[in-house]
N, C-alpha and C. Protein backbone atom coordinates (compact mmCIF):
# COMPACT_ATOMS: atom_id res chain seq x y z
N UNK A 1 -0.43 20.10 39.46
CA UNK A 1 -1.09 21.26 40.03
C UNK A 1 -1.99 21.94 38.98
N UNK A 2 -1.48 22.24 37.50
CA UNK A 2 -2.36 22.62 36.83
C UNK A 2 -3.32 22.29 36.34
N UNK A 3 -3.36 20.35 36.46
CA UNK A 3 -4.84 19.69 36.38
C UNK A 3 -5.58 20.12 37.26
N UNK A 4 -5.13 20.65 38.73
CA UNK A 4 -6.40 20.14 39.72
C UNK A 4 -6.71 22.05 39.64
N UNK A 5 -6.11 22.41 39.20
CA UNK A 5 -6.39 24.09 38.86
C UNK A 5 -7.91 24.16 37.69
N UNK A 6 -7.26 23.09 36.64
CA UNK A 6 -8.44 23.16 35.36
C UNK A 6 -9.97 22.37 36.34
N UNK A 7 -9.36 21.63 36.80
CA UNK A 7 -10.66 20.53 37.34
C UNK A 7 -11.49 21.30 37.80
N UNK A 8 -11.00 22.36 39.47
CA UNK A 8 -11.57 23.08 40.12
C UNK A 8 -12.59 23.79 39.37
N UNK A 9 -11.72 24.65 38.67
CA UNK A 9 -12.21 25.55 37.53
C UNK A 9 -13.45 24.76 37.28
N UNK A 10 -13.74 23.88 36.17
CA UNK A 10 -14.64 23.29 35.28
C UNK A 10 -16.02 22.96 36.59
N UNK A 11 -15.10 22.06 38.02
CA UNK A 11 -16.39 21.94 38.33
C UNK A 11 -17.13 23.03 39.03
N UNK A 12 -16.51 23.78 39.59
CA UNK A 12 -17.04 25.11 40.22
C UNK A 12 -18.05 25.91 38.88
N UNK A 13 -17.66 25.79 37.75
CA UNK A 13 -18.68 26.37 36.59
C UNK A 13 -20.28 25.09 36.91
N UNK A 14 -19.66 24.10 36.55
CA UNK A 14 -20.41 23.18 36.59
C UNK A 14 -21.41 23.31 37.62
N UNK A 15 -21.51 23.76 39.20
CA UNK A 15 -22.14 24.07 40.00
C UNK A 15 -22.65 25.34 39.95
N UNK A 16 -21.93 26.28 39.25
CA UNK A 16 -22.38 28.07 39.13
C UNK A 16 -23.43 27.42 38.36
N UNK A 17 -24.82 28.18 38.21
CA UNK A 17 -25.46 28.47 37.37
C UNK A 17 -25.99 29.44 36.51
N UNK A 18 -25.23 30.07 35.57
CA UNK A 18 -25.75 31.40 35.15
C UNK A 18 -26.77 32.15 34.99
N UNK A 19 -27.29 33.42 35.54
CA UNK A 19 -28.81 34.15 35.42
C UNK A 19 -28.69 34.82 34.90
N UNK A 20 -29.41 36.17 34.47
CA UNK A 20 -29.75 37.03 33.72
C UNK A 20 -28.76 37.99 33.93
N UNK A 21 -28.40 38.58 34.93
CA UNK A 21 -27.69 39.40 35.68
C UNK A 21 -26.62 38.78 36.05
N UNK A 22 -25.46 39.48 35.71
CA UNK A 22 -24.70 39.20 36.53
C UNK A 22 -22.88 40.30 36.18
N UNK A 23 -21.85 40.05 37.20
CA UNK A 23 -20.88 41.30 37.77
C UNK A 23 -19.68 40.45 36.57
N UNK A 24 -19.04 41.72 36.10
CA UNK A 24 -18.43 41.54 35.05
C UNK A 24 -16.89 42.18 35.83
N UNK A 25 -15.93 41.64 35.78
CA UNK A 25 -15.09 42.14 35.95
C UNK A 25 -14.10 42.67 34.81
N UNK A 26 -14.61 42.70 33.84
CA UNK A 26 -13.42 42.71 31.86
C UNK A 26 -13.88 44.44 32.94
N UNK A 27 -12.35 44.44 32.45
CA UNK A 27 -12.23 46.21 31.89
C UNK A 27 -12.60 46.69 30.56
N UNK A 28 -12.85 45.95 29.46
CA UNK A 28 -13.43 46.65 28.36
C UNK A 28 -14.72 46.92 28.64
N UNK A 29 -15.52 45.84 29.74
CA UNK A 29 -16.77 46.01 29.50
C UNK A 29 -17.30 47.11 30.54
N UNK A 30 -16.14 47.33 31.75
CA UNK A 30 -16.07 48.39 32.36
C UNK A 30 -16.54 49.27 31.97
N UNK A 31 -15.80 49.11 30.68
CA UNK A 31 -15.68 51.22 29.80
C UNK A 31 -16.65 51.42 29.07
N UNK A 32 -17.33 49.73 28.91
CA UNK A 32 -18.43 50.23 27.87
C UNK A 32 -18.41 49.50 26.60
N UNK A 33 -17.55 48.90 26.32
CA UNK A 33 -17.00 48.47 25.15
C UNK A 33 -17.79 47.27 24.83
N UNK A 34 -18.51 47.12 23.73
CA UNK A 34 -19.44 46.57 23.36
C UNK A 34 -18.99 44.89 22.97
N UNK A 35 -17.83 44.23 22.59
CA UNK A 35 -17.44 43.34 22.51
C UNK A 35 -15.55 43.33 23.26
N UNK A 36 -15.68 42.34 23.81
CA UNK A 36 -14.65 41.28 24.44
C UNK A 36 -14.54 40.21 23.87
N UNK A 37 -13.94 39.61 23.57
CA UNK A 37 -13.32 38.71 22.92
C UNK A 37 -13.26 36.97 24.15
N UNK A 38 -13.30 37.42 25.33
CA UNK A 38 -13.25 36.43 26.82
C UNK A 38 -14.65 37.03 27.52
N UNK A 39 -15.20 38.01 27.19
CA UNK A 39 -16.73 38.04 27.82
C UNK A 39 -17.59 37.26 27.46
N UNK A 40 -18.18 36.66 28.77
CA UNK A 40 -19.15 35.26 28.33
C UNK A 40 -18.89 34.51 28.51
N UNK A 41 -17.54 33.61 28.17
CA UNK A 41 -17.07 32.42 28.17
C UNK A 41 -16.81 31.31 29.31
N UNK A 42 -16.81 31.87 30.39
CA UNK A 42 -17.16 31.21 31.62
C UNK A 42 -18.66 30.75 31.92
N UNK A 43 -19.89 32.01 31.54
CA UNK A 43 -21.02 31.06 31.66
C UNK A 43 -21.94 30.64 30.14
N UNK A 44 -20.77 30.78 29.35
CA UNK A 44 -21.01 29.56 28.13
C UNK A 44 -20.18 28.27 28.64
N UNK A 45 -18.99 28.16 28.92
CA UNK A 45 -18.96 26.61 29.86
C UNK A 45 -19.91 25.99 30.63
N UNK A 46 -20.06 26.87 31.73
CA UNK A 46 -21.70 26.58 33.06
C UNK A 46 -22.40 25.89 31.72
N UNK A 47 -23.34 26.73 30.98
CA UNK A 47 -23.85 26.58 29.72
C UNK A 47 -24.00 24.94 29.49
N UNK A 48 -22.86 24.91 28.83
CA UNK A 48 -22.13 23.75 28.23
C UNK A 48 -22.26 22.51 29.25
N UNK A 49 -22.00 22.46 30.65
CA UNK A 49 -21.68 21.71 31.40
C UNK A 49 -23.04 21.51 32.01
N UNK A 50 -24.10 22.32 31.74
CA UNK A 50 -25.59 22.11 31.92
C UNK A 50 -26.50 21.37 31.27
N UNK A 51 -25.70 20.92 29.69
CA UNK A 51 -26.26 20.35 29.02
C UNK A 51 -26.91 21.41 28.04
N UNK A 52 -27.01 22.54 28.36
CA UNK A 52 -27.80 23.76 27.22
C UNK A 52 -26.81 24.56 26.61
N UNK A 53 -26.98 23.44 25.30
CA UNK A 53 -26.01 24.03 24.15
C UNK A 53 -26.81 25.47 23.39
N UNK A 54 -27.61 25.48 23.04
CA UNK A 54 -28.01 26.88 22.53
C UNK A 54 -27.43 28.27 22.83
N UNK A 55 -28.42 28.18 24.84
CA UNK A 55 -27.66 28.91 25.15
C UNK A 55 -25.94 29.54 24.99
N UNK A 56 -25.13 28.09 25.10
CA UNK A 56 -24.06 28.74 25.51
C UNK A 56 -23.40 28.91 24.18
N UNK A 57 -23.87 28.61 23.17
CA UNK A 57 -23.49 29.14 21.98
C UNK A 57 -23.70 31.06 21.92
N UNK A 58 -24.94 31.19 22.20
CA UNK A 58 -25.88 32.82 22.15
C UNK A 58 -24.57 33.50 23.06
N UNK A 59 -24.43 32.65 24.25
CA UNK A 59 -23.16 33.42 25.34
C UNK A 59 -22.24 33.79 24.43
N UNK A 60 -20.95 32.44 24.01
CA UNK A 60 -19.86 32.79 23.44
C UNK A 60 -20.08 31.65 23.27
N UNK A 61 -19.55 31.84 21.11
CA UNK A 61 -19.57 30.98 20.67
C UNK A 61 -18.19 29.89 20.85
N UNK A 62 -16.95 29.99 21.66
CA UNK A 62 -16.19 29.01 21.49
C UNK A 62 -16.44 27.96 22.97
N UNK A 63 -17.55 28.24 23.94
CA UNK A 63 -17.49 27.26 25.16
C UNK A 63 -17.65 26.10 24.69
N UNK A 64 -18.13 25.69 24.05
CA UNK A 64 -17.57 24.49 23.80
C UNK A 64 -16.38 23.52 23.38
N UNK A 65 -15.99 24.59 22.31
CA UNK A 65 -14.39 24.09 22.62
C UNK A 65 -13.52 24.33 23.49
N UNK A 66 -13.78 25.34 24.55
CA UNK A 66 -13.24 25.00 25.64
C UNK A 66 -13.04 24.35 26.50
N UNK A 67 -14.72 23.47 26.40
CA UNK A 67 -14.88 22.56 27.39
C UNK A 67 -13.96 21.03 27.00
N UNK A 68 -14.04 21.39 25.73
CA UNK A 68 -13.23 19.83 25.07
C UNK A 68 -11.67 20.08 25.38
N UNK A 69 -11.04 21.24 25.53
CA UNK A 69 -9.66 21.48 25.33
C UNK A 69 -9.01 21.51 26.95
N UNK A 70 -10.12 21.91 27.67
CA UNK A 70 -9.84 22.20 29.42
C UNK A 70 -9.72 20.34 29.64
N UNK A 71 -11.16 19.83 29.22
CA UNK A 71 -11.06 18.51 29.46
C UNK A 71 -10.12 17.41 29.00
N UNK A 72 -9.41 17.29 27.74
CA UNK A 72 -8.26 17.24 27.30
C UNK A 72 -7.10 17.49 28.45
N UNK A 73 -7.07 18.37 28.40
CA UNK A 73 -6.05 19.23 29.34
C UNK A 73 -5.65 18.38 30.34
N UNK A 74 -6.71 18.14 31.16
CA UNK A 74 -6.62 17.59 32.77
C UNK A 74 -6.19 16.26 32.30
N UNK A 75 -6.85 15.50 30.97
CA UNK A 75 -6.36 14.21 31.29
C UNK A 75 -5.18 13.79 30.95
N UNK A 76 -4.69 14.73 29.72
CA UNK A 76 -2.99 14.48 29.56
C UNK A 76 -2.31 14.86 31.08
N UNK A 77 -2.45 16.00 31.46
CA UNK A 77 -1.84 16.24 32.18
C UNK A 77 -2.03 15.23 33.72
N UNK A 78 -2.88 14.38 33.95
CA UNK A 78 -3.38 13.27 34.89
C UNK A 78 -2.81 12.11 34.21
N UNK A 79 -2.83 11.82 33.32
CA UNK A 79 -1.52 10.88 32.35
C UNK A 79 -0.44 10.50 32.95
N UNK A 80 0.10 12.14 32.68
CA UNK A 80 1.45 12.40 32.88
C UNK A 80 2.15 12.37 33.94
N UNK A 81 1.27 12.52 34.79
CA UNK A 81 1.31 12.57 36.52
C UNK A 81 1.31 11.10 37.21
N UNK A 82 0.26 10.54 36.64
CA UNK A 82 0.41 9.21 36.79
C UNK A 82 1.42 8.45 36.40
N UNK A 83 1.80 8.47 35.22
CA UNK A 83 3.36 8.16 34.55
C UNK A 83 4.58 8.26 35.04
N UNK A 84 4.58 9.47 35.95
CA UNK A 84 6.15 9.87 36.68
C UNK A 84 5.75 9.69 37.81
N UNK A 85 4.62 9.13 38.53
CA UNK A 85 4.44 9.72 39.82
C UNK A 85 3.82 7.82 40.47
N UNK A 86 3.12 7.36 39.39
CA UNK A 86 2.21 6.36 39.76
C UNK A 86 3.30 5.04 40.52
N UNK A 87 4.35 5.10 40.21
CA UNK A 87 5.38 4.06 40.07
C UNK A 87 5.84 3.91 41.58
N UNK A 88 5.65 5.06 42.18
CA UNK A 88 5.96 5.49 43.99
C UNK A 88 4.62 4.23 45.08
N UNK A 89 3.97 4.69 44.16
CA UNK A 89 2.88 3.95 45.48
C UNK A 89 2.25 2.53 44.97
């Protein structure tokens, strides 16, 4: 379940395309608060998954290792699934 949670995730970025504008839900940035620490980082993935690394560096600098660690993610965990699960069918 938590692969097809990361998958969703990644490809739904993958189809978002980020613009100039756009609705922030962080409560720091609510208040005003000039840095977040997780602001950005969803359309520095998009970014990333667009092929425009610059950008999604300028966004937040860790989308890219996110994209390597989400992607990681799904395939151990699709591994693992396959491993306990593949043996049924």
């Amino acid at each position: 379940m938590e692969a097809l949670v990361w998958f969703v995730g990644l490809t739904s970025l993958a189809i978002y395309y980020p613009s100039g504008e756009h609705v922030s839900l962080c409560p720091l940035y609510q208040l005003g608060v000039d840095f977040c620490p997780g602001c950005g980082l969803g359309r520095s993935i998009s970014y990333v998954l667009h092929g425009e690394i610059v950008p999604s560096l300028k966004t937040h600098p860790l989308g890219i290792f996110a994209v390597i660690v989400l992607s990681l993610r799904i395939i151990k965990l699709s591994k693992l699934y396959l491993q306990t699960h593949g043996k049924n069918y």
